[in-house]
PDB file of N, CA and C in Angstrom:
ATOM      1  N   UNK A   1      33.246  -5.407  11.543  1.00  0.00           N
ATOM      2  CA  UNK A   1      34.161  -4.561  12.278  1.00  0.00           C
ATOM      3  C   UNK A   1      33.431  -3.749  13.346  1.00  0.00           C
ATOM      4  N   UNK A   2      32.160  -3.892  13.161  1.00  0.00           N
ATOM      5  CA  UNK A   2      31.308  -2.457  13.960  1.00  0.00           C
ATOM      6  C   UNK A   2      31.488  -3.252  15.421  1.00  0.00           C
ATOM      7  N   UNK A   3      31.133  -4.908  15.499  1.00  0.00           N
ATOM      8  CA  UNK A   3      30.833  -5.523  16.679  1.00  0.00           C
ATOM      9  C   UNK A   3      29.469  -5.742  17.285  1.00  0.00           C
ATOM     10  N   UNK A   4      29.403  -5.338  18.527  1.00  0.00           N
ATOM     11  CA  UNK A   4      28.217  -5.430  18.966  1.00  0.00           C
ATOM     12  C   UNK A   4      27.382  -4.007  18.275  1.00  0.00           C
ATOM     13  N   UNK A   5      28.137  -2.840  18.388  1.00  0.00           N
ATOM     14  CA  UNK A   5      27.424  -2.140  17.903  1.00  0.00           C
ATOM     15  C   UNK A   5      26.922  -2.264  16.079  1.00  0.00           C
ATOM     16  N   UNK A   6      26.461  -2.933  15.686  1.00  0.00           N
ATOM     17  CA  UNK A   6      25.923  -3.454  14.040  1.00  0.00           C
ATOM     18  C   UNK A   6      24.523  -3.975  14.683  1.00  0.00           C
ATOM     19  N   UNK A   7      23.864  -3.473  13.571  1.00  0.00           N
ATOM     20  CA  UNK A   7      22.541  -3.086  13.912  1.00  0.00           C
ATOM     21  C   UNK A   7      22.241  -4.110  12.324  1.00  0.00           C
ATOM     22  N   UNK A   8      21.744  -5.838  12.456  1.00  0.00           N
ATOM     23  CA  UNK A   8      21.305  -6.097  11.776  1.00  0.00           C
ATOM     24  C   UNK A   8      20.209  -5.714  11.004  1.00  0.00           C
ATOM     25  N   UNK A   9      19.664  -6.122   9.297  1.00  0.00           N
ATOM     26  CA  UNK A   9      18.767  -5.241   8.890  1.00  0.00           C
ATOM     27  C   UNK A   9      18.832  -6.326   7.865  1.00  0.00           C
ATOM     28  N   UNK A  10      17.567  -5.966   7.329  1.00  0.00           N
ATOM     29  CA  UNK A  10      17.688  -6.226   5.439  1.00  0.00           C
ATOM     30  C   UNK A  10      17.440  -5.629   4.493  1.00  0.00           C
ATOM     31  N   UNK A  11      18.233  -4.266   4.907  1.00  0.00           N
ATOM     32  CA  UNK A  11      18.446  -3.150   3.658  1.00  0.00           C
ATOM     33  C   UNK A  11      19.580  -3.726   3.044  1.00  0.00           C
ATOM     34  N   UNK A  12      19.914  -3.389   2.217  1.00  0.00           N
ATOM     35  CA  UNK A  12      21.093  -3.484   0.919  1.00  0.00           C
ATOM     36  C   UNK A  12      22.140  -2.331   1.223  1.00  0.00           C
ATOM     37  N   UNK A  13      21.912  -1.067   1.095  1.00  0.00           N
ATOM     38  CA  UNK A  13      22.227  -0.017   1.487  1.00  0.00           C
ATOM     39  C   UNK A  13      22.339   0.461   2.894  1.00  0.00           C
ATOM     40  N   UNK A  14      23.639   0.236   3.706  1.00  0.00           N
ATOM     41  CA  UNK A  14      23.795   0.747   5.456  1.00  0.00           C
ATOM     42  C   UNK A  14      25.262   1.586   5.419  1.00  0.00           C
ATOM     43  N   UNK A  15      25.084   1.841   6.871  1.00  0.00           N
ATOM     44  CA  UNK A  15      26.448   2.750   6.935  1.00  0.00           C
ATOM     45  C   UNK A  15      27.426   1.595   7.913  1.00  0.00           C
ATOM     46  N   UNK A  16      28.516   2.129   8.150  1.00  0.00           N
ATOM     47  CA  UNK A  16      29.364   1.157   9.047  1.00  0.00           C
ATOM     48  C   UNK A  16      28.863   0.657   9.918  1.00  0.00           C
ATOM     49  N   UNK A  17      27.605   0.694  10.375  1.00  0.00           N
ATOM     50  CA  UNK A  17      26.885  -0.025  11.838  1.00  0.00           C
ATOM     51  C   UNK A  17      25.607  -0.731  11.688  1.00  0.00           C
ATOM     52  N   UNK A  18      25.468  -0.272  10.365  1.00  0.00           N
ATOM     53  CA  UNK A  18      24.246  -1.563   9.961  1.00  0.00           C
ATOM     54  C   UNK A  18      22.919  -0.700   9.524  1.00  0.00           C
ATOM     55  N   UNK A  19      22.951   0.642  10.171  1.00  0.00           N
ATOM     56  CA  UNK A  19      21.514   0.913   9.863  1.00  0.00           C
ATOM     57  C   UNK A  19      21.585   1.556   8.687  1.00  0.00           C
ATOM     58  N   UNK A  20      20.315   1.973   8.005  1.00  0.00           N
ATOM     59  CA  UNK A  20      20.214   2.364   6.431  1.00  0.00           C
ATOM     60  C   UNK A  20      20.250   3.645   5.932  1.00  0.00           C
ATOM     61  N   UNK A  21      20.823   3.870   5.254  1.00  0.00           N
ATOM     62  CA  UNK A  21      21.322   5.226   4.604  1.00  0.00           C
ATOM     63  C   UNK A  21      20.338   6.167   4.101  1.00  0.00           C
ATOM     64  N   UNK A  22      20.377   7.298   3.540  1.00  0.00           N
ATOM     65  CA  UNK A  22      19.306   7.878   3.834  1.00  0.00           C
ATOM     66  C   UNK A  22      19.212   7.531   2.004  1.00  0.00           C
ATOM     67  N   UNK A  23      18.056   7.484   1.608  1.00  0.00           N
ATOM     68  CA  UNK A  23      17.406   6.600   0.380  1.00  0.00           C
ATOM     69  C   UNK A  23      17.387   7.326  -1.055  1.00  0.00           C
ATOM     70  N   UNK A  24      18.105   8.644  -0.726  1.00  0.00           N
ATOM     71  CA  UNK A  24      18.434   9.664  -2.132  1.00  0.00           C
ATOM     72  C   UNK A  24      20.395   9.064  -2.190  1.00  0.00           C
ATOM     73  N   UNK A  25      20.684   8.598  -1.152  1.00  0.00           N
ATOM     74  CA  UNK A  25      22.239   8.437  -1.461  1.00  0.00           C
ATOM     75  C   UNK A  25      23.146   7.277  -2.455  1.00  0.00           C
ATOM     76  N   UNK A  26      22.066   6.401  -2.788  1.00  0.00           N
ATOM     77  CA  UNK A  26      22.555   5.235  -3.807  1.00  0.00           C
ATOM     78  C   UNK A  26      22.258   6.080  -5.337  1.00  0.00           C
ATOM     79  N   UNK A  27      21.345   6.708  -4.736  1.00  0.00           N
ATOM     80  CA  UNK A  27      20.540   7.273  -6.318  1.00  0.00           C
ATOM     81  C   UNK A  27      21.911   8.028  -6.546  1.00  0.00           C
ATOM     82  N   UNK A  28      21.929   9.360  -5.949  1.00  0.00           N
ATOM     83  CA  UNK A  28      23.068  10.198  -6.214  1.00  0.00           C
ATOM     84  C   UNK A  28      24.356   9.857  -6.631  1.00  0.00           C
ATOM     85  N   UNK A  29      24.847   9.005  -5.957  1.00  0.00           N
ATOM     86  CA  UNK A  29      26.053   7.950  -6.261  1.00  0.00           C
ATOM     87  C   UNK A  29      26.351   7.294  -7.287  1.00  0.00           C
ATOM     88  N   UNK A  30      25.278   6.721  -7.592  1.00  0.00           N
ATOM     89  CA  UNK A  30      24.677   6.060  -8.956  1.00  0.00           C
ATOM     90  C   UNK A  30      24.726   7.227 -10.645  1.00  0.00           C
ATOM     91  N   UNK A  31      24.410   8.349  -9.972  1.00  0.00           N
ATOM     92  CA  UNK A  31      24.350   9.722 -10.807  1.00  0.00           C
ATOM     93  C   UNK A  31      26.079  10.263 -11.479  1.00  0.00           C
ATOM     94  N   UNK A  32      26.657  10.575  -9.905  1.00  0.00           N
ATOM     95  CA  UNK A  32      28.191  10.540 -10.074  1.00  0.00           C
ATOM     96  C   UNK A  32      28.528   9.715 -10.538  1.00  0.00           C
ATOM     97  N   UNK A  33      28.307   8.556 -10.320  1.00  0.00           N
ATOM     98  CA  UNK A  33      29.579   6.944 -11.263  1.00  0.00           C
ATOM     99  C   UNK A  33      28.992   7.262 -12.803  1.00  0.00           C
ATOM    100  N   UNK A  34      27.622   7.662 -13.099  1.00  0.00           N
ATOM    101  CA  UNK A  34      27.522   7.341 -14.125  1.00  0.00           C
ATOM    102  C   UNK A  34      28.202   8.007 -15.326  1.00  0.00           C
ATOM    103  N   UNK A  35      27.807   9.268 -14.633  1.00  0.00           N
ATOM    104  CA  UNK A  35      29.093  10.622 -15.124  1.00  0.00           C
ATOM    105  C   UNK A  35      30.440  10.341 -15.434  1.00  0.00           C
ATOM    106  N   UNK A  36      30.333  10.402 -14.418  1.00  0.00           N
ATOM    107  CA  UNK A  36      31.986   9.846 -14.728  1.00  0.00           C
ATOM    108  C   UNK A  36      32.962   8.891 -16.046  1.00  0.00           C
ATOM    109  N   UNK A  37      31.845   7.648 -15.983  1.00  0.00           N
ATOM    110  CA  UNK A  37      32.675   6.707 -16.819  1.00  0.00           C
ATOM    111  C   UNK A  37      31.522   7.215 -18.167  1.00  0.00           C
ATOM    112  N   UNK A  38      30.933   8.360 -18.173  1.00  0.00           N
ATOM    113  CA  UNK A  38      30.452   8.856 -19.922  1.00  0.00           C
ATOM    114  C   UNK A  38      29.729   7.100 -20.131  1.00  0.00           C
ATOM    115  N   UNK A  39      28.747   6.947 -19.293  1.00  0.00           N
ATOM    116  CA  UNK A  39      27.358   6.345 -19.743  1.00  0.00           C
ATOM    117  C   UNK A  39      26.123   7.597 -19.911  1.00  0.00           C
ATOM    118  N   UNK A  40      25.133   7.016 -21.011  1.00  0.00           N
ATOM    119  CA  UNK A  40      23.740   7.600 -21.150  1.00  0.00           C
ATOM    120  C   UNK A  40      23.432   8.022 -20.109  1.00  0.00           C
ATOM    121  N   UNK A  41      22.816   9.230 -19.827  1.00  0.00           N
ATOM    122  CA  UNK A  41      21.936   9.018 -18.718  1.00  0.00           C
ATOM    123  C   UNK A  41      20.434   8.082 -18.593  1.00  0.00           C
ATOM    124  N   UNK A  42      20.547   7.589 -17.358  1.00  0.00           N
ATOM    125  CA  UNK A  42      19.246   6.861 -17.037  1.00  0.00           C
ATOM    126  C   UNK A  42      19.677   6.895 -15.383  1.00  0.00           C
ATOM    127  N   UNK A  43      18.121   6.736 -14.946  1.00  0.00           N
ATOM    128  CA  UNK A  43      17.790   6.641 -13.659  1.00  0.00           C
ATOM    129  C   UNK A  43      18.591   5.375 -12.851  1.00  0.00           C
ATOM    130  N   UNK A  44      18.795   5.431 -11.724  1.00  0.00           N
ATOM    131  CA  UNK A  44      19.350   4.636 -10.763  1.00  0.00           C
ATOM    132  C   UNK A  44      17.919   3.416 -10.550  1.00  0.00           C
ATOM    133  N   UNK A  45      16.742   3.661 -10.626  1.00  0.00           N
ATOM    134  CA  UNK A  45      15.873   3.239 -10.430  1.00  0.00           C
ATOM    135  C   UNK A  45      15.370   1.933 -12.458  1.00  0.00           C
ATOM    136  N   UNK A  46      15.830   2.547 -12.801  1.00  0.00           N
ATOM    137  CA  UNK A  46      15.842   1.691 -13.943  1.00  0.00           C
ATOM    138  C   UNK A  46      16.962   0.028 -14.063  1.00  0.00           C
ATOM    139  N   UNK A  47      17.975   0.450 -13.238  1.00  0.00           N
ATOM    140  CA  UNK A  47      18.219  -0.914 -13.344  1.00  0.00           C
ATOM    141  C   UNK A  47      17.760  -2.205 -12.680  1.00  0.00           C
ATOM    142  N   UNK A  48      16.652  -1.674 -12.079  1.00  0.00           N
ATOM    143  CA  UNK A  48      15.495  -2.857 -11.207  1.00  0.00           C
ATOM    144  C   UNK A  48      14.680  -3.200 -12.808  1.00  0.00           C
ATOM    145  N   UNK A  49      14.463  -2.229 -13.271  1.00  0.00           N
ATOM    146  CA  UNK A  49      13.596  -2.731 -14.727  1.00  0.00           C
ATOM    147  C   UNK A  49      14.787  -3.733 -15.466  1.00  0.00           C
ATOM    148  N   UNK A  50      15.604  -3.110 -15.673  1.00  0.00           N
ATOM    149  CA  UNK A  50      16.511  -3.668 -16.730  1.00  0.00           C
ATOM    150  C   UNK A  50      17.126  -5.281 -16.052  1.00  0.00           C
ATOM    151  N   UNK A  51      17.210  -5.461 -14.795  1.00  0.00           N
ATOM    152  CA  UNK A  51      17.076  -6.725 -13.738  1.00  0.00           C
ATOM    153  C   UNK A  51      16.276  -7.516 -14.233  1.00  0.00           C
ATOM    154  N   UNK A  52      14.828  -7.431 -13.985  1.00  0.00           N
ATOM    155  CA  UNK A  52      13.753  -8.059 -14.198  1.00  0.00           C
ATOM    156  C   UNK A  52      13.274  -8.422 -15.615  1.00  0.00           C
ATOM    157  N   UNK A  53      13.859  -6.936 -16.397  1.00  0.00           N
ATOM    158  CA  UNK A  53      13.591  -7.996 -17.762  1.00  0.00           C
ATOM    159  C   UNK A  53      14.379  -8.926 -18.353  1.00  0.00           C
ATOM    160  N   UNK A  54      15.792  -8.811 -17.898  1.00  0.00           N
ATOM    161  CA  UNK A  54      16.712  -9.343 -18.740  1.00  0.00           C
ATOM    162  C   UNK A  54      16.280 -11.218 -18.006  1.00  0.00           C
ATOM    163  N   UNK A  55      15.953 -11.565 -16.746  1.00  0.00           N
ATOM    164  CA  UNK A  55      15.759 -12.045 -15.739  1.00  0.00           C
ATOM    165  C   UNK A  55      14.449 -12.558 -16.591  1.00  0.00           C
ATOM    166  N   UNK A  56      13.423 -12.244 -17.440  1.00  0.00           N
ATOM    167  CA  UNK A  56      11.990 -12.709 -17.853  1.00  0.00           C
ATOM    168  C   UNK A  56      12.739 -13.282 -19.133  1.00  0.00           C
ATOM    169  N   UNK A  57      13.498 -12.706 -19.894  1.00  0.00           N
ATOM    170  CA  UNK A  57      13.784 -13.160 -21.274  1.00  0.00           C
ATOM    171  C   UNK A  57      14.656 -13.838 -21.184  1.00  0.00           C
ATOM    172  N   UNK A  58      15.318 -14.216 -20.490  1.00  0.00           N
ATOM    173  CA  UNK A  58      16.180 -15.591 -19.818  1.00  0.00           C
ATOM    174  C   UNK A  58      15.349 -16.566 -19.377  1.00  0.00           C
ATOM    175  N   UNK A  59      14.263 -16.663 -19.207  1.00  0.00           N
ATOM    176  CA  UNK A  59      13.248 -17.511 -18.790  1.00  0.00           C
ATOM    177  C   UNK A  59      12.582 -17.927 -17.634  1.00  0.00           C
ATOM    178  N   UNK A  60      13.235 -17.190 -16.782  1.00  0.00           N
ATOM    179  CA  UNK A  60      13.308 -16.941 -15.404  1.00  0.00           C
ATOM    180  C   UNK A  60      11.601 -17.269 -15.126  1.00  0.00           C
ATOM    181  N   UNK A  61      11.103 -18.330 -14.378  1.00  0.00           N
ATOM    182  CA  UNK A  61       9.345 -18.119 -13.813  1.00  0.00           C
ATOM    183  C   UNK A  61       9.480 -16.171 -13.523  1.00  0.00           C
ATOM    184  N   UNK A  62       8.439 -16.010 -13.709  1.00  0.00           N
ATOM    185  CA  UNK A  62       7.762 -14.660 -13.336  1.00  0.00           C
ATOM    186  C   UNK A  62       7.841 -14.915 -12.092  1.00  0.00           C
ATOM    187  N   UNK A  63       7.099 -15.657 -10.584  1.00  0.00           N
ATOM    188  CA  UNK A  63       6.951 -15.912  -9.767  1.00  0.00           C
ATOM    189  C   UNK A  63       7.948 -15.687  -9.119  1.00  0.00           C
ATOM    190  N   UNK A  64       9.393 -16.376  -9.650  1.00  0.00           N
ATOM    191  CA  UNK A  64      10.411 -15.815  -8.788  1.00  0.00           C
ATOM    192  C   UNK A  64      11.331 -14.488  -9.229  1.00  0.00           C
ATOM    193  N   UNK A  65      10.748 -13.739 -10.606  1.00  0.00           N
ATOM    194  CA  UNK A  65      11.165 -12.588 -10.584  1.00  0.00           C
ATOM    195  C   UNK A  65      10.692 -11.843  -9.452  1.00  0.00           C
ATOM    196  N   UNK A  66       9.478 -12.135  -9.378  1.00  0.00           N
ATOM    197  CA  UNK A  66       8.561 -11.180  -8.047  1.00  0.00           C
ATOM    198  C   UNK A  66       8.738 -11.138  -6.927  1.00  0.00           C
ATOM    199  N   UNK A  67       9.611 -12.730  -6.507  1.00  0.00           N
ATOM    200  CA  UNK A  67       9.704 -12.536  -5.229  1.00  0.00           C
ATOM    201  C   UNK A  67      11.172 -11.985  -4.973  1.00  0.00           C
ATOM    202  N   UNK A  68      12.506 -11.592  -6.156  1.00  0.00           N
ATOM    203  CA  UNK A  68      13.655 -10.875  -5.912  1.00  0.00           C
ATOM    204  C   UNK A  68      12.936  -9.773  -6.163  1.00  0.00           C
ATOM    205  N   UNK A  69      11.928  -9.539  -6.330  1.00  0.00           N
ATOM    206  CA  UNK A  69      12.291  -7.992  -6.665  1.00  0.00           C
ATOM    207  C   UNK A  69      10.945  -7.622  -5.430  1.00  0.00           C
ATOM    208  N   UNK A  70      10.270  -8.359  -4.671  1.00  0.00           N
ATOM    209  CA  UNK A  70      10.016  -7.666  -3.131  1.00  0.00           C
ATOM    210  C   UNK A  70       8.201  -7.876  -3.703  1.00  0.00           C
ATOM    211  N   UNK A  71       7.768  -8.126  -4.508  1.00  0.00           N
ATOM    212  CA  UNK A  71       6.569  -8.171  -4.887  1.00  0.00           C
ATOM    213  C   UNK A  71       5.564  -9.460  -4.080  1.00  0.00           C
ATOM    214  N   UNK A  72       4.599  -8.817  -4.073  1.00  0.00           N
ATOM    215  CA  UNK A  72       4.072 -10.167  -3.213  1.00  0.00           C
ATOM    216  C   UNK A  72       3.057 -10.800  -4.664  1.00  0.00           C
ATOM    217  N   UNK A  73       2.431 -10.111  -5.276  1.00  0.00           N
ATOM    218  CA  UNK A  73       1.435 -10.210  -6.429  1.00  0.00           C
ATOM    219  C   UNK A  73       2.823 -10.106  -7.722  1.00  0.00           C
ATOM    220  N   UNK A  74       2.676 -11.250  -8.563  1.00  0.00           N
ATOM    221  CA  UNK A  74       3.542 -11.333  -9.369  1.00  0.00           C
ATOM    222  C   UNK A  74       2.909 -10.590 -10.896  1.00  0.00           C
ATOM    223  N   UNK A  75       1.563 -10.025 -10.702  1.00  0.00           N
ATOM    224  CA  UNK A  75       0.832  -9.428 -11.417  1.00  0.00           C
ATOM    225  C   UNK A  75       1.808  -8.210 -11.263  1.00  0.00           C
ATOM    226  N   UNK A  76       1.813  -7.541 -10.486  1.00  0.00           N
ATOM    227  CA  UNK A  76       2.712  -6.291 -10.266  1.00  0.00           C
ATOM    228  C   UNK A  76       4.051  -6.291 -11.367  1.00  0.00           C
ATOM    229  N   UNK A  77       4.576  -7.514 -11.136  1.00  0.00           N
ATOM    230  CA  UNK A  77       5.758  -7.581 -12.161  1.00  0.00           C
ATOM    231  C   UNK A  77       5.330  -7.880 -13.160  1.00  0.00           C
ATOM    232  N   UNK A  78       4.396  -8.122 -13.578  1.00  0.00           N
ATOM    233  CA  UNK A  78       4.281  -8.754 -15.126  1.00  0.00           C
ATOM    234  C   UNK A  78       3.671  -7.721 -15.609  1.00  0.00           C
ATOM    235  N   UNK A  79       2.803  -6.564 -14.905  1.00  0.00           N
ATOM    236  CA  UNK A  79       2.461  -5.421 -15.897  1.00  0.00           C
ATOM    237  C   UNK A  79       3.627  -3.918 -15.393  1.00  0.00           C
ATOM    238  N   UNK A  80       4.625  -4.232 -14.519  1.00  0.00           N
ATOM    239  CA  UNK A  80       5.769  -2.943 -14.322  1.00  0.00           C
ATOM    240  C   UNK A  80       6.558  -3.375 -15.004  1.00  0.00           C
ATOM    241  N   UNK A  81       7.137  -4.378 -14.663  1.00  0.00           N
ATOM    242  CA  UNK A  81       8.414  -5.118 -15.104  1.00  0.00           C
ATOM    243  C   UNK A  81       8.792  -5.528 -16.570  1.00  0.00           C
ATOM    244  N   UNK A  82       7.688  -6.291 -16.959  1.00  0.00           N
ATOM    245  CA  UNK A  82       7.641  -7.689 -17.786  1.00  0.00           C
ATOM    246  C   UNK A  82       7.691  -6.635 -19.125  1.00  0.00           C
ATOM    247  N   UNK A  83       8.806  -6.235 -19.360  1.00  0.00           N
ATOM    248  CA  UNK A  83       8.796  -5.125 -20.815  1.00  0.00           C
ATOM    249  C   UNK A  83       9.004  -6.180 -22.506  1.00  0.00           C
ATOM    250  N   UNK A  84       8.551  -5.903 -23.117  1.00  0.00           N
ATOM    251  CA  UNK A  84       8.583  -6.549 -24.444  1.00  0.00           C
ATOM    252  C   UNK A  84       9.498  -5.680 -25.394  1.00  0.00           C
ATOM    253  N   UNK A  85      11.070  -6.311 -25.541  1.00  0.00           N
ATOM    254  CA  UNK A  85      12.196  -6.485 -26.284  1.00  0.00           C
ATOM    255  C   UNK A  85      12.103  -6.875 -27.672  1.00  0.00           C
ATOM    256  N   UNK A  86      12.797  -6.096 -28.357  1.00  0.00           N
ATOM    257  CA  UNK A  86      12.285  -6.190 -29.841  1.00  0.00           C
ATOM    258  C   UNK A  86      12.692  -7.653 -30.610  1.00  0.00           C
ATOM    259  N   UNK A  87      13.684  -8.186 -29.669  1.00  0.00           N
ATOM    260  CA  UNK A  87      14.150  -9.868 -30.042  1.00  0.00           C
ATOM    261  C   UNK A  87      12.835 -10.882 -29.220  1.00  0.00           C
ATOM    262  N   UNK A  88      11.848 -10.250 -28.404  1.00  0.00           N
ATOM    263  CA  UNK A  88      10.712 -10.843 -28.218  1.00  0.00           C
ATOM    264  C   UNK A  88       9.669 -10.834 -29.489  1.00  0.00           C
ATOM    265  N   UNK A  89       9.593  -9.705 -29.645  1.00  0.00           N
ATOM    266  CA  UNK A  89       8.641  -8.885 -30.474  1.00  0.00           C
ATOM    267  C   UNK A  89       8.806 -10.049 -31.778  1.00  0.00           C
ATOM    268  N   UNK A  90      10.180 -10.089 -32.316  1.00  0.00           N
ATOM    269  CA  UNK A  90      10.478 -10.795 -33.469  1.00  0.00           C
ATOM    270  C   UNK A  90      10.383 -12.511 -33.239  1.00  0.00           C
ATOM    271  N   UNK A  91      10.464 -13.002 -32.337  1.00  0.00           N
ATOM    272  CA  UNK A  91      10.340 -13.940 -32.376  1.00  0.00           C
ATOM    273  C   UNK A  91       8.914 -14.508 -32.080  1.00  0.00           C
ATOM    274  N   UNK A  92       8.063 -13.913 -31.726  1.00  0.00           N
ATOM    275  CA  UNK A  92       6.652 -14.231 -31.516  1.00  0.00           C
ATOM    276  C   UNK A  92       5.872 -14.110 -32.929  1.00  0.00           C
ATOM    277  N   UNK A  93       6.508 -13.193 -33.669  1.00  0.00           N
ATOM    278  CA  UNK A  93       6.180 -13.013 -35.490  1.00  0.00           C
ATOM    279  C   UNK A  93       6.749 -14.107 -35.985  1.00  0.00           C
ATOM    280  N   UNK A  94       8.130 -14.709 -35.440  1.00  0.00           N
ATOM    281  CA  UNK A  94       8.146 -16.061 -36.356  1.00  0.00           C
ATOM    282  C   UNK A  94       7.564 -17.450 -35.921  1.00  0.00           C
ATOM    283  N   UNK A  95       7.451 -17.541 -35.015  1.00  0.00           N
ATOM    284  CA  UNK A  95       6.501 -18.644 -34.299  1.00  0.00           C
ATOM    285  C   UNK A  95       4.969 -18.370 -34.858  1.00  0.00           C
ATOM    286  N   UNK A  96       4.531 -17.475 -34.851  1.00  0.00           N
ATOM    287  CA  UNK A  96       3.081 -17.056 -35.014  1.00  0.00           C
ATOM    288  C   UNK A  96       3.423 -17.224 -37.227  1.00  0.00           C
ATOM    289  N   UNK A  97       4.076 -17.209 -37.559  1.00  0.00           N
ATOM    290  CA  UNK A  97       4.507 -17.174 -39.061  1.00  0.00           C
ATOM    291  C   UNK A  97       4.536 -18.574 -38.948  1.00  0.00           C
ATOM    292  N   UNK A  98       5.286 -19.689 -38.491  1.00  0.00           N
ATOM    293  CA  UNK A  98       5.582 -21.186 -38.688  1.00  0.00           C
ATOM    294  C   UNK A  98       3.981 -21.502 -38.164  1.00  0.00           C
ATOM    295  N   UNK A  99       3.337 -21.312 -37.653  1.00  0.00           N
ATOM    296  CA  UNK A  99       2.297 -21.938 -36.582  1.00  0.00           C
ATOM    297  C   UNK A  99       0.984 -22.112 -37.993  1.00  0.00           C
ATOM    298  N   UNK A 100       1.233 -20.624 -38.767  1.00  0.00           N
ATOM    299  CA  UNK A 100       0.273 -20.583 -39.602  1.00  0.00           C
ATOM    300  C   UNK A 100       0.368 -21.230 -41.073  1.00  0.00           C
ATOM    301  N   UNK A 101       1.826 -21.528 -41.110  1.00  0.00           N
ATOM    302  CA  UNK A 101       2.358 -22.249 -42.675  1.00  0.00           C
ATOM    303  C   UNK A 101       1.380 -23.099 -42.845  1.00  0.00           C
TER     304      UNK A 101
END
């Protein structure tokens, strides 16, 4: 709708003309919705974690977790990201249990 005036980008976050919002305003937003519908609190910034892991324990290569989530070193994601889930936790005790029968 903006037209010529839209100011391509590859932020996620813009205003009606394309350019990018100022970078506390998803957070805040994120704060209000959460309120609202009586979720836990947690950070706006946690659902990039909660992305990436659910995204690793689905089986997802690491490699291309790293490259949705902007990483150039997939090391970065595998020691920020790559969190160990207690249905990981348990299943590496039963594999490591059958391996040794």
């Amino acid at each position: 709708m903006a037209g010529s005036e839209w100011h391509d980008s590859d932020y996620i976050f813009v205003n009606e003309f394309g350019n990018p919002i100022n970078y506390s305003t998803p957070t805040a937003l994120f704060a209000k919705t959460r309120k609202r519908a009586g979720l836990r609190e947690q950070r706006f910034h946690d659902l990039r974690h909660f992305h990436a892991t659910v995204l690793l324990e689905a089986g997802t290569p690491l490699h291309v977790v790293a490259q949705r989530l902007g990483h150039r070193d997939a090391m970065t994601t595998a020691t920020t990201y790559a969190h160990v889930t207690n249905q990981q936790a348990e299943n590496a005790s039963l594999i490591f249990a059958k391996a040794v029968e």
